[in-house]
PDB file of N, CA and C in Angstrom:
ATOM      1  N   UNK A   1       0.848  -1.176   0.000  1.00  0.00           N
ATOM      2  CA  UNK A   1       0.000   0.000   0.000  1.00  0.00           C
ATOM      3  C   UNK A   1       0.896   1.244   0.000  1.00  0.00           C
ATOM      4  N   UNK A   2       0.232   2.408  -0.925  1.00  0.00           N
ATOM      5  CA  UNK A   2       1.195   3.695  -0.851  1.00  0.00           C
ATOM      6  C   UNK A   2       1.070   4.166   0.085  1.00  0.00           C
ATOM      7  N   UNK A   3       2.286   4.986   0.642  1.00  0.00           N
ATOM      8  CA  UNK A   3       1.979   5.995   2.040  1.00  0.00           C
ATOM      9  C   UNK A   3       1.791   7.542   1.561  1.00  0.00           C
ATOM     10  N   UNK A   4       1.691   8.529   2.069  1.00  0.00           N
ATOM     11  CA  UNK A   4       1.675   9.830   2.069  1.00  0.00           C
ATOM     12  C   UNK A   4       1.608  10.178   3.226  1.00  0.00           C
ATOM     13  N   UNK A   5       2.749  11.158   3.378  1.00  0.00           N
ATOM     14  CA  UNK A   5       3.623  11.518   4.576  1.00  0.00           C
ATOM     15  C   UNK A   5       3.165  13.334   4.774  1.00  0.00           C
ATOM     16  N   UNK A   6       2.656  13.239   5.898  1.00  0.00           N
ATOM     17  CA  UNK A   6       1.992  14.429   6.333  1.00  0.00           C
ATOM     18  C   UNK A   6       2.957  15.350   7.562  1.00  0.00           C
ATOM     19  N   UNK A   7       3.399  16.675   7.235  1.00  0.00           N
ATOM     20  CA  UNK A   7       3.861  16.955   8.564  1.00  0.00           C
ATOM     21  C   UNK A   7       2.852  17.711   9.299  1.00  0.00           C
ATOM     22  N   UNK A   8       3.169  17.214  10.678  1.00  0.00           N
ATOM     23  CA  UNK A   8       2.414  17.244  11.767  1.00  0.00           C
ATOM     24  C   UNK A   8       2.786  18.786  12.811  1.00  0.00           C
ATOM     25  N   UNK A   9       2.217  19.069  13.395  1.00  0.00           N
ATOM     26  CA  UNK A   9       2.384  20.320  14.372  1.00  0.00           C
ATOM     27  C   UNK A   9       1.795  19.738  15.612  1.00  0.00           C
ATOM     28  N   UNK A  10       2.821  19.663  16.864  1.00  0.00           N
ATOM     29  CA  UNK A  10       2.051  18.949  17.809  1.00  0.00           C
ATOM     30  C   UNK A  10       2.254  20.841  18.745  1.00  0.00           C
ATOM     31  N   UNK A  11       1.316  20.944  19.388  1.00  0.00           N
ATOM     32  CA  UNK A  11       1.492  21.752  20.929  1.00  0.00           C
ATOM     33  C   UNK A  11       0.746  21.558  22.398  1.00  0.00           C
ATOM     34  N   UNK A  12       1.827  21.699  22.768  1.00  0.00           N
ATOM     35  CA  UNK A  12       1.085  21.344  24.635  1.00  0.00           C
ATOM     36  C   UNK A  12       0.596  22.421  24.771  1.00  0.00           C
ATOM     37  N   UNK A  13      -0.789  21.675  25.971  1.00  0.00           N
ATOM     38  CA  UNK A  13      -2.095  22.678  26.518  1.00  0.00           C
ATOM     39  C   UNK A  13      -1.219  22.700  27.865  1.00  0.00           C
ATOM     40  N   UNK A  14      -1.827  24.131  28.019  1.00  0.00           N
ATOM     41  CA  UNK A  14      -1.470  24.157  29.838  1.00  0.00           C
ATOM     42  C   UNK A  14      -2.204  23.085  30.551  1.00  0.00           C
ATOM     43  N   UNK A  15      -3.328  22.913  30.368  1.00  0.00           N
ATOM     44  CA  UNK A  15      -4.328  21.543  30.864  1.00  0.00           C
ATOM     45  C   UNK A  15      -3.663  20.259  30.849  1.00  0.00           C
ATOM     46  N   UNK A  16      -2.301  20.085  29.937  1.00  0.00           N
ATOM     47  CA  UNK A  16      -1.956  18.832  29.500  1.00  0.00           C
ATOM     48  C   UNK A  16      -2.481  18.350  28.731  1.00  0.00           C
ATOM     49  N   UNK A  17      -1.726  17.374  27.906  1.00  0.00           N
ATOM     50  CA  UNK A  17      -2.225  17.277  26.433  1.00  0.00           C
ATOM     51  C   UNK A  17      -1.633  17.813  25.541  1.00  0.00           C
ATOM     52  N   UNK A  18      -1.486  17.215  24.187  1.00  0.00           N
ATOM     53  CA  UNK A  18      -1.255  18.119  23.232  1.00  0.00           C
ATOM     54  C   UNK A  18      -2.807  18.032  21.874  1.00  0.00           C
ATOM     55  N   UNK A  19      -2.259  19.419  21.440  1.00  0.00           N
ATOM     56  CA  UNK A  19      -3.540  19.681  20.315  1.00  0.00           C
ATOM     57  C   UNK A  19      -2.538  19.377  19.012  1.00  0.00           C
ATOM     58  N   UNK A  20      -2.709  18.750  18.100  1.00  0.00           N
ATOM     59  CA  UNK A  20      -2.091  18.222  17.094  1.00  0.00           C
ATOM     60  C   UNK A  20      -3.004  18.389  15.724  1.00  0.00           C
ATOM     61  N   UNK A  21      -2.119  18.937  14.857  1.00  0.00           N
ATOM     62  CA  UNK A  21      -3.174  19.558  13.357  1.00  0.00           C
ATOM     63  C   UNK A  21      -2.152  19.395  12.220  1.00  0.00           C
ATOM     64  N   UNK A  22      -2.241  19.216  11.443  1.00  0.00           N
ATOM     65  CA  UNK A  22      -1.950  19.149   9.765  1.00  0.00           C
ATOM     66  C   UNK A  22      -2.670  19.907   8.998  1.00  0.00           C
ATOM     67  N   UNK A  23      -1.587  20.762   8.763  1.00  0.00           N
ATOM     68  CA  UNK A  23      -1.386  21.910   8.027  1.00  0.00           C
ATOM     69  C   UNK A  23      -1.862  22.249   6.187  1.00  0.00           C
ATOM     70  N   UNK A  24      -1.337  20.998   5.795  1.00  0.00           N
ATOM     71  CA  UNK A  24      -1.954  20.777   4.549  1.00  0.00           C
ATOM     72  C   UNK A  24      -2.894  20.332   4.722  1.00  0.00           C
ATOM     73  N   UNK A  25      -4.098  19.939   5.833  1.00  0.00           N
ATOM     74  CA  UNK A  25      -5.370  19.749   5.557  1.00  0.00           C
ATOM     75  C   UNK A  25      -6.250  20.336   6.240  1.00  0.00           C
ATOM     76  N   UNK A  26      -6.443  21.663   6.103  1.00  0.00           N
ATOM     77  CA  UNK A  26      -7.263  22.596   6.823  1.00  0.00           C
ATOM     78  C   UNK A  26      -8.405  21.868   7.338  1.00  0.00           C
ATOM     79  N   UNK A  27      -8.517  22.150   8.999  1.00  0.00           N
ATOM     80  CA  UNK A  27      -9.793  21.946   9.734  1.00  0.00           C
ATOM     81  C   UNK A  27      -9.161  20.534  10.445  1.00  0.00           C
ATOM     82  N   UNK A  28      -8.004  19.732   9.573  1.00  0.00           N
ATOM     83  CA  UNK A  28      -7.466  18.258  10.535  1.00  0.00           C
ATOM     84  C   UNK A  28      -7.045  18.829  11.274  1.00  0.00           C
ATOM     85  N   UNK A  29      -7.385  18.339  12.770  1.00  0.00           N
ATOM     86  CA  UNK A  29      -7.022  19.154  14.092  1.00  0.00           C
ATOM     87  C   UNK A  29      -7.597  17.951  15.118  1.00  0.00           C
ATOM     88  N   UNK A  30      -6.721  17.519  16.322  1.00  0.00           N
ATOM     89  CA  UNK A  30      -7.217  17.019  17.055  1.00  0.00           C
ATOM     90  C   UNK A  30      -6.412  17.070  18.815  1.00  0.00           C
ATOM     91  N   UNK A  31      -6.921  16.062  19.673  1.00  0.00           N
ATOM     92  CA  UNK A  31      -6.043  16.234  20.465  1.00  0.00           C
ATOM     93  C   UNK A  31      -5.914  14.463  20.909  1.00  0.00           C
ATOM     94  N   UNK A  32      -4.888  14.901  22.246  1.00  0.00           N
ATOM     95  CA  UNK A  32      -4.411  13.760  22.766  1.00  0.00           C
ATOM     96  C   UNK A  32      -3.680  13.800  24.244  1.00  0.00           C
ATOM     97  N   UNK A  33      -4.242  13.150  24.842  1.00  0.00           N
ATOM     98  CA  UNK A  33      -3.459  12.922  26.368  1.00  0.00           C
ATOM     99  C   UNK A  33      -1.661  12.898  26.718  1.00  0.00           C
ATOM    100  N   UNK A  34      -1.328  12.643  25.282  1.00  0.00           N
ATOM    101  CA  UNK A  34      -0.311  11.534  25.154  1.00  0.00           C
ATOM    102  C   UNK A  34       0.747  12.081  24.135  1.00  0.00           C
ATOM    103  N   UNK A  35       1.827  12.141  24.066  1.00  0.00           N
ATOM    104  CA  UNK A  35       2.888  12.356  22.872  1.00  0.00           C
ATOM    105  C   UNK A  35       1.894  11.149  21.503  1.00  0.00           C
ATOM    106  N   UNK A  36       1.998  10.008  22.077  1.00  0.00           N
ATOM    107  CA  UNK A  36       1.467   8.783  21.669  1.00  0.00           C
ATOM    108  C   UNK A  36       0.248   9.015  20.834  1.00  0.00           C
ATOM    109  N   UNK A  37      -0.866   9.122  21.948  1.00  0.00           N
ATOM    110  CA  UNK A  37      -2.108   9.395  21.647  1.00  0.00           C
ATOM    111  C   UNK A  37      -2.549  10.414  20.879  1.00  0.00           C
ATOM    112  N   UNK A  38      -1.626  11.912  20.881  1.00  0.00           N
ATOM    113  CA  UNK A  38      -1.907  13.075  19.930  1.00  0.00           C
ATOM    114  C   UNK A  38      -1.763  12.169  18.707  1.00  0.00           C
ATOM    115  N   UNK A  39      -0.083  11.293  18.298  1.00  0.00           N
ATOM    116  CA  UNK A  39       0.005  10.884  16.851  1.00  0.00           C
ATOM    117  C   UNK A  39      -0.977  10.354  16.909  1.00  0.00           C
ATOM    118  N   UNK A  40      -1.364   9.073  17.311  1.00  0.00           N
ATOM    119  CA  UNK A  40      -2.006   8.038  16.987  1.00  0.00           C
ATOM    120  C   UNK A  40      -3.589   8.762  16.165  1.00  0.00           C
ATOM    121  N   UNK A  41      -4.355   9.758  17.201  1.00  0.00           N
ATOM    122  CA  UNK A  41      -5.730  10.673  16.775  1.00  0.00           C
ATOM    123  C   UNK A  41      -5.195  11.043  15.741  1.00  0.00           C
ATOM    124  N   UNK A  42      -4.109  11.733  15.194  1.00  0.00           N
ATOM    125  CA  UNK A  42      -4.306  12.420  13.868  1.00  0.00           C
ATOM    126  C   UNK A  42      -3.495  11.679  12.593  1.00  0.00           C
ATOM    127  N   UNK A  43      -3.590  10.856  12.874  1.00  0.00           N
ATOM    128  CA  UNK A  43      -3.584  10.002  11.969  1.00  0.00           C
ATOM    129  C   UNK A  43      -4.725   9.207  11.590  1.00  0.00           C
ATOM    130  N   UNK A  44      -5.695   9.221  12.532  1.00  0.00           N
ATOM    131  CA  UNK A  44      -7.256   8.355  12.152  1.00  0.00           C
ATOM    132  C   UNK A  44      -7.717   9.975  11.303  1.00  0.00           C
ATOM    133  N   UNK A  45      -7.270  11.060  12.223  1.00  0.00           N
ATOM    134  CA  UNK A  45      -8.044  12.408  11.470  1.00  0.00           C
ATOM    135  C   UNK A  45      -7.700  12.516   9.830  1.00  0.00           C
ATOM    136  N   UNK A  46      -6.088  12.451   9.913  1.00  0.00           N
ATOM    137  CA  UNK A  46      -5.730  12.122   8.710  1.00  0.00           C
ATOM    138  C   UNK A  46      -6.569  11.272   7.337  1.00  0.00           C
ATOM    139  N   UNK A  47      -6.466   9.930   7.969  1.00  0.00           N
ATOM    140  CA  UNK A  47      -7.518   9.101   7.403  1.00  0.00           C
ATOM    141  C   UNK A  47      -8.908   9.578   6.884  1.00  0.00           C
ATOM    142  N   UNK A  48      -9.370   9.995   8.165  1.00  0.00           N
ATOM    143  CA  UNK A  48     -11.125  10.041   7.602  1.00  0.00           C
ATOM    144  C   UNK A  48     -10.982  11.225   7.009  1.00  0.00           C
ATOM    145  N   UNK A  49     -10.560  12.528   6.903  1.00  0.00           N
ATOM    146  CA  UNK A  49     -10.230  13.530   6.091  1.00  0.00           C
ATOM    147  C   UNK A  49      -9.796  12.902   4.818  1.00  0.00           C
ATOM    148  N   UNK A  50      -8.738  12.001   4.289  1.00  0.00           N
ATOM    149  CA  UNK A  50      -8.635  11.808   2.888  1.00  0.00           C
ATOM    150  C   UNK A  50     -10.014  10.377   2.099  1.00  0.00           C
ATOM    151  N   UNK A  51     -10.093   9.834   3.034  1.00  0.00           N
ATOM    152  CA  UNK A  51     -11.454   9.029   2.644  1.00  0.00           C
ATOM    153  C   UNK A  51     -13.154  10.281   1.920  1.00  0.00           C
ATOM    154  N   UNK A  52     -12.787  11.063   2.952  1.00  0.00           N
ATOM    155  CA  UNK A  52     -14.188  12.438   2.536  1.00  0.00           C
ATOM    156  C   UNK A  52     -13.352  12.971   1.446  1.00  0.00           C
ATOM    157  N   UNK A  53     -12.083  13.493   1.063  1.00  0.00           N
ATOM    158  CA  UNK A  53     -12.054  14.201  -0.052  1.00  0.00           C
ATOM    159  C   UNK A  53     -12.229  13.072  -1.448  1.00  0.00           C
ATOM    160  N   UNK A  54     -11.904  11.744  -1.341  1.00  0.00           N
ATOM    161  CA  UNK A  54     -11.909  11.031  -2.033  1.00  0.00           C
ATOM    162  C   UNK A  54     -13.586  10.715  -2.064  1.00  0.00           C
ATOM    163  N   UNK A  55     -14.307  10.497  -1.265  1.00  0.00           N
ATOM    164  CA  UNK A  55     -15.716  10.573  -1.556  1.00  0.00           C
ATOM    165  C   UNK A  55     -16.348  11.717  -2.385  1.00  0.00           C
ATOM    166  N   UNK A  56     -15.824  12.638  -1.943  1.00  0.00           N
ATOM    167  CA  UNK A  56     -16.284  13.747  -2.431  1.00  0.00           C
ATOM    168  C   UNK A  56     -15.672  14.241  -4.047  1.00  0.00           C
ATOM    169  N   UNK A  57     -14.936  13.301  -4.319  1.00  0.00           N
ATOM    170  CA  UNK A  57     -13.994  13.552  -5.658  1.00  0.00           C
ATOM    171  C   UNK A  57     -12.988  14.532  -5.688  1.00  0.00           C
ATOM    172  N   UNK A  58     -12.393  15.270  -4.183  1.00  0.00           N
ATOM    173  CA  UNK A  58     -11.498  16.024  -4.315  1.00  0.00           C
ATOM    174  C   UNK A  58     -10.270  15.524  -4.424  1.00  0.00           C
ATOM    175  N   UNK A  59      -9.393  16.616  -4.707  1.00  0.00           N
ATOM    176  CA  UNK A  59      -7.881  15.879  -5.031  1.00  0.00           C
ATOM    177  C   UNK A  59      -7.072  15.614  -3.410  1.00  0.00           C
ATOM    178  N   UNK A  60      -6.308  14.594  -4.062  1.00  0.00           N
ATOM    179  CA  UNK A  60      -5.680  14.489  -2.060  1.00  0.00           C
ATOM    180  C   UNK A  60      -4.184  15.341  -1.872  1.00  0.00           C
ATOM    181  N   UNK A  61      -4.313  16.126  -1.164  1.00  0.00           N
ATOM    182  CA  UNK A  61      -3.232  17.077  -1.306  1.00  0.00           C
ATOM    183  C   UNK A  61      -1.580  16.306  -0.669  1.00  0.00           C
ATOM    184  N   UNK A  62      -0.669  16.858  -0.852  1.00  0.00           N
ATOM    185  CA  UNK A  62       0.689  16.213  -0.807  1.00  0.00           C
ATOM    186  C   UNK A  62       1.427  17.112  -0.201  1.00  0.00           C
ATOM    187  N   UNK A  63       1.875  16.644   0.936  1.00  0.00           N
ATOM    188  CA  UNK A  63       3.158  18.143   1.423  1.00  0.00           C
ATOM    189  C   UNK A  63       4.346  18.528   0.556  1.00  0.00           C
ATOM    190  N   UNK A  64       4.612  17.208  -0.654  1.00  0.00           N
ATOM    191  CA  UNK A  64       5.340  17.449  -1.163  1.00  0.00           C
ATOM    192  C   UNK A  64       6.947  17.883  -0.707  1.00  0.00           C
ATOM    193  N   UNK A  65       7.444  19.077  -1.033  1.00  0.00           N
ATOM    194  CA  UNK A  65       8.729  19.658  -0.722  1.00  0.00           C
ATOM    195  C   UNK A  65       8.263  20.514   0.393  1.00  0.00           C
ATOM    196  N   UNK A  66       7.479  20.681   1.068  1.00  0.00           N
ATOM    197  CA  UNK A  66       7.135  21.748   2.332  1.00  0.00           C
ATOM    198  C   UNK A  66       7.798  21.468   3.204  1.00  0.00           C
ATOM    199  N   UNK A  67       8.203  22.333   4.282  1.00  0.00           N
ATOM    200  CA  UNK A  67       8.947  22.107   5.648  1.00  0.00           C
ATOM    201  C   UNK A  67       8.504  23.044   6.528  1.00  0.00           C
ATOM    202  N   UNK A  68       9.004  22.999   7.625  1.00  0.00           N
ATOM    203  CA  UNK A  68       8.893  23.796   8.202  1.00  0.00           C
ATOM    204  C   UNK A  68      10.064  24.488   9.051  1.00  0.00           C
ATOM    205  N   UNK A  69      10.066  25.939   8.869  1.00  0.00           N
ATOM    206  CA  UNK A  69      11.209  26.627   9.453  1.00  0.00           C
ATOM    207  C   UNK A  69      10.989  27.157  10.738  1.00  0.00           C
ATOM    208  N   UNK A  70      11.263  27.997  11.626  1.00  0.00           N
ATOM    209  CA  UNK A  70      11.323  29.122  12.393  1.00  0.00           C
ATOM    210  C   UNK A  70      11.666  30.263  12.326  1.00  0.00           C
ATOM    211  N   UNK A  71      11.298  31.399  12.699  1.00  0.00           N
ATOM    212  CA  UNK A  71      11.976  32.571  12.848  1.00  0.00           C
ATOM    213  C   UNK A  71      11.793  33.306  13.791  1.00  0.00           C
ATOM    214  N   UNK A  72      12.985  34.390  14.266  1.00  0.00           N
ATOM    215  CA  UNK A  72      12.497  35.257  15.728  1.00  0.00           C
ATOM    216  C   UNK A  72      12.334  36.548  15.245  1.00  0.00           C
ATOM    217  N   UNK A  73      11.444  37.211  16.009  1.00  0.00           N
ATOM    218  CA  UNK A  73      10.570  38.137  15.914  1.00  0.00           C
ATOM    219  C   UNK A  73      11.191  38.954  17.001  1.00  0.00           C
ATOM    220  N   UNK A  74      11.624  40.544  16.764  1.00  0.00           N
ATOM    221  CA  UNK A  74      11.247  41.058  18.161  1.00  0.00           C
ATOM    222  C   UNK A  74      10.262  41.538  18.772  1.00  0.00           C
ATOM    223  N   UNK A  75      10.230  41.826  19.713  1.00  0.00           N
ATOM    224  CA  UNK A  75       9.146  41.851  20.693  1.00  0.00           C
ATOM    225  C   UNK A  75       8.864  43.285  20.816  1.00  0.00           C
ATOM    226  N   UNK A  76       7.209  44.311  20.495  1.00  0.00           N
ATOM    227  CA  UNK A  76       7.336  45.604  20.452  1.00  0.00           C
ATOM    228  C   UNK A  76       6.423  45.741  21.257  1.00  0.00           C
ATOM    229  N   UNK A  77       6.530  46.517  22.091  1.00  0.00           N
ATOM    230  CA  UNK A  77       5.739  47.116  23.048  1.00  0.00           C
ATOM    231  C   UNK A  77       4.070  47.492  22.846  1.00  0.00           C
ATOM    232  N   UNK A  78       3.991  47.810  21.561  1.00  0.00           N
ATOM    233  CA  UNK A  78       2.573  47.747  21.476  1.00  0.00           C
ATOM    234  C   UNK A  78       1.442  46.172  21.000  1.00  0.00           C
ATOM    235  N   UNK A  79       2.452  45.126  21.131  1.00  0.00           N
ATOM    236  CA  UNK A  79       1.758  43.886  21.485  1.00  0.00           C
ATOM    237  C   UNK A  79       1.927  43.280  22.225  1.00  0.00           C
ATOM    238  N   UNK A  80       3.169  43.498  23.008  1.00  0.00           N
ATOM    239  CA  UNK A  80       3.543  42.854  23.999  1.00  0.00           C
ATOM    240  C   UNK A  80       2.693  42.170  25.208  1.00  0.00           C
TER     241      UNK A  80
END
């Protein structure tokens, strides 16, 4: 079976937990108790998100060459 390789964005809640979303598929968003459990949920999210675009006859999108970088920002007093 083919794979398609999604990058992931995990972040911790102050509550504990992390909220975990994929970026190339607007609205895939979920959470998880767990380092574990965040992957494990968004990867079923993953799933049932490309099963509906494929129902729906949409195209299944590909991260392709995407990455992700960082950058620092300074900090200005009127948002601070």
């Amino acid at each position: 079976m083919e794979k398609i390789r999604y990058n992931i964005v995990l972040r911790p809640e102050k509550e504990g937990g992390f909220t975990v979303m994929a970026p190339s598929l607007p609205g895939c968003i979920t959470y998880g108790r767990t380092l574990q459990e965040a992957k494990e949920m968004i990867a079923d999210a993953i799933k049932g998100y490309l099963i509906s675009l494929k129902k729906h006859k949409q195209p299944i999108p590909n991260d392709g060459e995407s990455f992700f970088a960082s950058i620092d920002v300074k900090k200005s007093l009127t948002y601070a």
